[in-house]
N, C-alpha and C. Protein backbone atom coordinates (compact mmCIF):
# COMPACT_ATOMS: atom_id res chain seq x y z
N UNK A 1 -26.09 -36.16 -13.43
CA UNK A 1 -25.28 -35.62 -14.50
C UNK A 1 -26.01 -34.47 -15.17
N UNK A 2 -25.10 -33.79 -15.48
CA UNK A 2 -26.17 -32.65 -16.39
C UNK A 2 -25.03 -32.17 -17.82
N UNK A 3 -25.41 -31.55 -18.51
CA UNK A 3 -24.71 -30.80 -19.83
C UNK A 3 -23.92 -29.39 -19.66
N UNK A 4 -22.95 -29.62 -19.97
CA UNK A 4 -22.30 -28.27 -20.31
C UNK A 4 -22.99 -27.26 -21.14
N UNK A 5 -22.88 -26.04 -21.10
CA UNK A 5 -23.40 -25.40 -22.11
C UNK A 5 -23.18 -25.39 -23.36
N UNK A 6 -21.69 -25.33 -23.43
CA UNK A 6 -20.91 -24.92 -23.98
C UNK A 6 -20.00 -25.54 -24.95
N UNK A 7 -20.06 -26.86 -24.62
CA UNK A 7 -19.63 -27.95 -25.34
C UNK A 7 -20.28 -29.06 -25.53
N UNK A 8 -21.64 -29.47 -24.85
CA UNK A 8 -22.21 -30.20 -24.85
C UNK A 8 -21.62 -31.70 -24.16
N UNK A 9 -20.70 -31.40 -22.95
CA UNK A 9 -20.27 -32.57 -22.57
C UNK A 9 -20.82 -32.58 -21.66
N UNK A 10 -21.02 -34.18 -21.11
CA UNK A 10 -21.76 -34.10 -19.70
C UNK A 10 -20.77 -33.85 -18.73
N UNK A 11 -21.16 -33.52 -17.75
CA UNK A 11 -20.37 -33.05 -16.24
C UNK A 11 -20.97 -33.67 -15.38
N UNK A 12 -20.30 -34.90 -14.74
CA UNK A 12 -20.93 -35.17 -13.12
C UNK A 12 -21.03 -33.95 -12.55
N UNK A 13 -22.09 -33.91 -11.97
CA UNK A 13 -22.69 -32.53 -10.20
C UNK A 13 -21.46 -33.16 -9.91
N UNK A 14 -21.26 -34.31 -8.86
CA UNK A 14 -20.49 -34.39 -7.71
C UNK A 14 -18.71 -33.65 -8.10
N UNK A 15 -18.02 -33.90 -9.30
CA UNK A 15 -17.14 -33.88 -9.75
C UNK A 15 -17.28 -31.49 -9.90
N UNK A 16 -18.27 -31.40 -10.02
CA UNK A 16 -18.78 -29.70 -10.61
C UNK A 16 -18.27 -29.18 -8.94
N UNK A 17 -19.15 -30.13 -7.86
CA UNK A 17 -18.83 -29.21 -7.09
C UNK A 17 -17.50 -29.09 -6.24
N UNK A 18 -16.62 -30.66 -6.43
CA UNK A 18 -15.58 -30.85 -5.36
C UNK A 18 -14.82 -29.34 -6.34
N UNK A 19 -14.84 -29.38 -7.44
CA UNK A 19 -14.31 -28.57 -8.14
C UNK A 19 -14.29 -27.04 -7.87
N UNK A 20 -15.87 -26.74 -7.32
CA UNK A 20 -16.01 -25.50 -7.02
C UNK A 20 -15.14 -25.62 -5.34
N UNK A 21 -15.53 -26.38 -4.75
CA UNK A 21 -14.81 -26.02 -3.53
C UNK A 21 -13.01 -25.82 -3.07
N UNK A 22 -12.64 -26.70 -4.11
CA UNK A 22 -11.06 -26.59 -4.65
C UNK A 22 -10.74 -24.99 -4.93
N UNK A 23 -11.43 -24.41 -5.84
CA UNK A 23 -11.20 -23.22 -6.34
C UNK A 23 -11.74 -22.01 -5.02
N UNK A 24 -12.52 -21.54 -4.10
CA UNK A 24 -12.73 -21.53 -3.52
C UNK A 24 -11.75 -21.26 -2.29
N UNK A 25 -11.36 -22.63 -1.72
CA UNK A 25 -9.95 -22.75 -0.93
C UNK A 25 -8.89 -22.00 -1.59
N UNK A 26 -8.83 -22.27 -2.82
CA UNK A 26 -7.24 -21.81 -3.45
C UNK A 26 -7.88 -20.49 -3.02
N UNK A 27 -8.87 -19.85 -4.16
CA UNK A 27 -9.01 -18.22 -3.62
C UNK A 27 -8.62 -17.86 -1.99
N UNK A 28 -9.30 -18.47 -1.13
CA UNK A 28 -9.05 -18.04 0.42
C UNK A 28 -7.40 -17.73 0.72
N UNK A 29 -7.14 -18.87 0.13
CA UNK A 29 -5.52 -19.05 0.32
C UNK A 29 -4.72 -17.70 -0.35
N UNK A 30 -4.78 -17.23 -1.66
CA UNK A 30 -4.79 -16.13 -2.24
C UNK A 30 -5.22 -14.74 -1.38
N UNK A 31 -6.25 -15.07 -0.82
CA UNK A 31 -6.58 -13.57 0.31
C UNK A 31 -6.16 -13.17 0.90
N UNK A 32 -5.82 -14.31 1.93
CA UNK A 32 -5.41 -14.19 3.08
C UNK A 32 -3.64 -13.62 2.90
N UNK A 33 -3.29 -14.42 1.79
CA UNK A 33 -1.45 -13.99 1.47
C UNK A 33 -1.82 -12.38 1.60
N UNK A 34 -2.87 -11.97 0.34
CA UNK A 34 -2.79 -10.49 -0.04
C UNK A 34 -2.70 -9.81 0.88
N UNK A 35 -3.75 -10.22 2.12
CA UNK A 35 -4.07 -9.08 3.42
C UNK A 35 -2.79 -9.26 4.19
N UNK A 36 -2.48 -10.11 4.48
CA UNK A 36 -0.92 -10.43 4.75
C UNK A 36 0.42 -9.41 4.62
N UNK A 37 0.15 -9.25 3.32
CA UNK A 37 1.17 -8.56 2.15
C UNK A 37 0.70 -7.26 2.39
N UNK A 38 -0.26 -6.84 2.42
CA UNK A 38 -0.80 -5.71 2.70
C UNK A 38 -0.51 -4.86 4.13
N UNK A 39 -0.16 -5.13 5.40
CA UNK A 39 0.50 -4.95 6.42
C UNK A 39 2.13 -3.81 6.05
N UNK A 40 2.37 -5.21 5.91
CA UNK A 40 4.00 -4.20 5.60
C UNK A 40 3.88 -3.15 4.60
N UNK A 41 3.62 -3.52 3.57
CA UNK A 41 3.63 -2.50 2.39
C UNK A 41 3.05 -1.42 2.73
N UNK A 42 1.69 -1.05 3.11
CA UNK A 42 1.33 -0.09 3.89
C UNK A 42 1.83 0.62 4.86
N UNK A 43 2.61 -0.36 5.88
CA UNK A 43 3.61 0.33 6.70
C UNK A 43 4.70 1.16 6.43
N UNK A 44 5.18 0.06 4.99
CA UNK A 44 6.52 1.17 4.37
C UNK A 44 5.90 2.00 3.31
N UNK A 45 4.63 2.04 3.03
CA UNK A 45 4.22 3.53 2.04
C UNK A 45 3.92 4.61 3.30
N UNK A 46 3.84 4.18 4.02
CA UNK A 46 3.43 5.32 5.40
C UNK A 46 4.89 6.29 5.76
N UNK A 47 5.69 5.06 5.72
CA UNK A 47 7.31 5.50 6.40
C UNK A 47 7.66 6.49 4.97
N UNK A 48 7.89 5.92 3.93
CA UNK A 48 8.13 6.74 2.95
C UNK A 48 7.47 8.23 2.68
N UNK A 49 6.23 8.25 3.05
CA UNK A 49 5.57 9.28 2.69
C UNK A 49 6.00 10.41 3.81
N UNK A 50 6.49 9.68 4.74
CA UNK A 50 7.13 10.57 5.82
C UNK A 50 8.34 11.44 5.58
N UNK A 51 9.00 9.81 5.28
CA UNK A 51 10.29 10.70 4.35
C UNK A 51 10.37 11.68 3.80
N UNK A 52 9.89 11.44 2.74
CA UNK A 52 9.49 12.63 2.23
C UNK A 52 9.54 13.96 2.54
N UNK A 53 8.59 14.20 3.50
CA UNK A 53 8.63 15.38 4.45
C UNK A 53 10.09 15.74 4.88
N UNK A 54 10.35 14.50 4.73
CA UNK A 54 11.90 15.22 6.00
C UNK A 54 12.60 15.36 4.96
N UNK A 55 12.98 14.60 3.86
CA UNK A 55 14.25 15.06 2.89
C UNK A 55 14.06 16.28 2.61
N UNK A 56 12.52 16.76 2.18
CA UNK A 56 13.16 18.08 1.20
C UNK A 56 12.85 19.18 2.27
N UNK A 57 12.65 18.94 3.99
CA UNK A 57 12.93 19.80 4.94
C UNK A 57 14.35 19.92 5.17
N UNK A 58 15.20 18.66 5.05
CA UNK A 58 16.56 18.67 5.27
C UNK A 58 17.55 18.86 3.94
N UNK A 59 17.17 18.74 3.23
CA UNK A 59 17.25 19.96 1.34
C UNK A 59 17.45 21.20 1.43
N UNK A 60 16.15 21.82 2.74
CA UNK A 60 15.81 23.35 2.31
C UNK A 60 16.79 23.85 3.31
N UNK A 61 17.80 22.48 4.14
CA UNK A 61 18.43 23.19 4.87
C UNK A 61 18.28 23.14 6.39
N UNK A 62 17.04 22.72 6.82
CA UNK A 62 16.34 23.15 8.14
C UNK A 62 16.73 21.51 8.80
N UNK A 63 16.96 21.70 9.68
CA UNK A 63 17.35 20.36 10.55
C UNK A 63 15.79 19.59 11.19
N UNK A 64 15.73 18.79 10.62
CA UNK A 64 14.42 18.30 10.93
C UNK A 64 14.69 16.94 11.53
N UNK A 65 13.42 16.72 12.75
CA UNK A 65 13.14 15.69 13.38
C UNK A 65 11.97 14.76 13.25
N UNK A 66 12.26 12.99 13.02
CA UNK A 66 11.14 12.65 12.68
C UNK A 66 11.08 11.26 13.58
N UNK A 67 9.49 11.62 13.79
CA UNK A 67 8.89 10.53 14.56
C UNK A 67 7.64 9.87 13.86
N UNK A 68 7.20 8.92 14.95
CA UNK A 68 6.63 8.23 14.27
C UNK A 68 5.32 8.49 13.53
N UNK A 69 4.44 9.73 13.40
CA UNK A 69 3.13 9.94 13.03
C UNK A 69 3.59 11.75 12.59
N UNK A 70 5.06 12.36 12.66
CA UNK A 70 5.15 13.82 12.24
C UNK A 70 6.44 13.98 12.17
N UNK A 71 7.00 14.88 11.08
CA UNK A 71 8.28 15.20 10.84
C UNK A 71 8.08 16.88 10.90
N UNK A 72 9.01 17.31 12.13
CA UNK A 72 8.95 18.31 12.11
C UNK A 72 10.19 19.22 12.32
N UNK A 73 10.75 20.98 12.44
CA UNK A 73 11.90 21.60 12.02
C UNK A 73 12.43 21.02 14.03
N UNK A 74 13.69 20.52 14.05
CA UNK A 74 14.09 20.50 15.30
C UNK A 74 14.49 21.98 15.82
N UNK A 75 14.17 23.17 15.44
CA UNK A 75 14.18 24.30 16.26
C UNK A 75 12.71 24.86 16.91
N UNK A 76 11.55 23.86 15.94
CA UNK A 76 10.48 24.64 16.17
C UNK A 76 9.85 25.36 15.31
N UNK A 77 10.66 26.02 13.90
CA UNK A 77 10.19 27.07 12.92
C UNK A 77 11.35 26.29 11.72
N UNK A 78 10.75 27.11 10.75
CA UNK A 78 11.51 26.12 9.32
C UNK A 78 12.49 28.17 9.20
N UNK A 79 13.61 27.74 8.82
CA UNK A 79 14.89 28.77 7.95
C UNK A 79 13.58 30.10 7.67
N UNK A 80 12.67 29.45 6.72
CA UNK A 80 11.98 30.38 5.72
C UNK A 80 10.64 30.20 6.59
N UNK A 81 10.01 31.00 5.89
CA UNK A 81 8.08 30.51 5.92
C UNK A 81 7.68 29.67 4.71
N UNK A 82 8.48 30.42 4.12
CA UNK A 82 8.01 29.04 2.16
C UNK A 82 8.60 27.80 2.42
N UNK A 83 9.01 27.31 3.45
CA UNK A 83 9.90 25.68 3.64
C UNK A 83 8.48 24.90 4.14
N UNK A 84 7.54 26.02 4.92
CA UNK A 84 6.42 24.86 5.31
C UNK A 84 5.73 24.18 4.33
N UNK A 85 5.17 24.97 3.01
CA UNK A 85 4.66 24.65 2.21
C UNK A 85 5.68 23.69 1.20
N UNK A 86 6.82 23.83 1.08
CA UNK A 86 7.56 22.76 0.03
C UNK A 86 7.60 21.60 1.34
N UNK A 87 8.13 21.61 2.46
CA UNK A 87 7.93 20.43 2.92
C UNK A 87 6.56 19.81 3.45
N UNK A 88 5.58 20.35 3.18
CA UNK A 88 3.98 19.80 3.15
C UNK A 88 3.72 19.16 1.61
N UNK A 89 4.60 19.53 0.82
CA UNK A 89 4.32 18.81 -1.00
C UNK A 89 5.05 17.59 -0.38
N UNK A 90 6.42 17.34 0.31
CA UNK A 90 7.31 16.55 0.22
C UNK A 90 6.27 14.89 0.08
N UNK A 91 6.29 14.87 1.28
CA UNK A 91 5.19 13.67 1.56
C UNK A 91 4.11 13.40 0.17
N UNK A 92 3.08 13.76 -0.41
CA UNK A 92 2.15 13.93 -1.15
C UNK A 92 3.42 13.49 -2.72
N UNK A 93 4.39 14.21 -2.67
CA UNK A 93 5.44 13.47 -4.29
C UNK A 93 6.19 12.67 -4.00
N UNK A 94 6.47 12.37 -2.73
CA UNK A 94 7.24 10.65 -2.42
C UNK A 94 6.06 9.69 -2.48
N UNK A 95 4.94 9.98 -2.32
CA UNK A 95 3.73 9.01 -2.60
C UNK A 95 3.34 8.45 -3.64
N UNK A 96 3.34 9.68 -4.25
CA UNK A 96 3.43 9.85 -5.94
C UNK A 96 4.61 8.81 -6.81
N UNK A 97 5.48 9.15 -5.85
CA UNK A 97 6.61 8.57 -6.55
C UNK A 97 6.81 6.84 -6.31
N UNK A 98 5.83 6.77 -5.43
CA UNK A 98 5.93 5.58 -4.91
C UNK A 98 5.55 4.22 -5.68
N UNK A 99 3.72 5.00 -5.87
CA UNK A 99 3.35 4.65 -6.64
C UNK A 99 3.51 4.42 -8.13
C-alpha cells in the first residue's frame, strides 16, 4: 500500500496498476479509431482540394479534366494565360475552406 499525495488516502499498488493498464487499453482503443478515421478524411481533403482546381477552371469557362493525382484544361491550354494562376489558388482556398 502506499499514500496518495494528494489526499492522503491509501491506494493499494495492485488496484494503481490494473488501473493504469485499463486506461492504457482504452487509450490504444482511442488510436487506433483516430488512425482509422484518418484514412478517409484525408482521402476526401485530397479529393476536395482537387476540386477545387477544377471548379474555378470550369468557372473561368475552360473545360477541364480530372483525374486522380491532376486536374487539367481538356484542350491542353486554359481560354486565358491568367486561368493558370486562378486555377492553381483553386485547390490551396478549397483547403482553406475546408478547414
Amino acid at each position: 500500500m502506499r499514500f496518495n499525495k494528494h489526499s492522503n488516502a491509501v491506494i493499494p499498488q495492485a488496484d494503481n496498476i490494473k488501473m493504469k493498464k485499463k486506461v492504457m487499453q482504452y487509450d490504444k482503443k482511442i488510436l487506433l479509431r483516430l488512425y482509422l478515421l484518418f484514412i478517409p478524411i484525408a482521402y476526401f481533403s485530397y479529393l476536395f482540394h482537387e476540386f477545387g482546381h477544377w471548379i474555378i477552371g470550369e468557372a473561368l469557362g475552360n473545360e477541364m479534366m480530372y483525374s486522380l493525382n491532376y486536374v487539367f484544361p481538356k484542350e491542353g491550354h486554359y481560354l486565358d494565360e491568367s486561368h493558370n494562376l486562378y486555377v492553381s489558388f483553386g485547390g490551396p482556398l478549397f483547403t482553406i475552406l475546408l478547414s
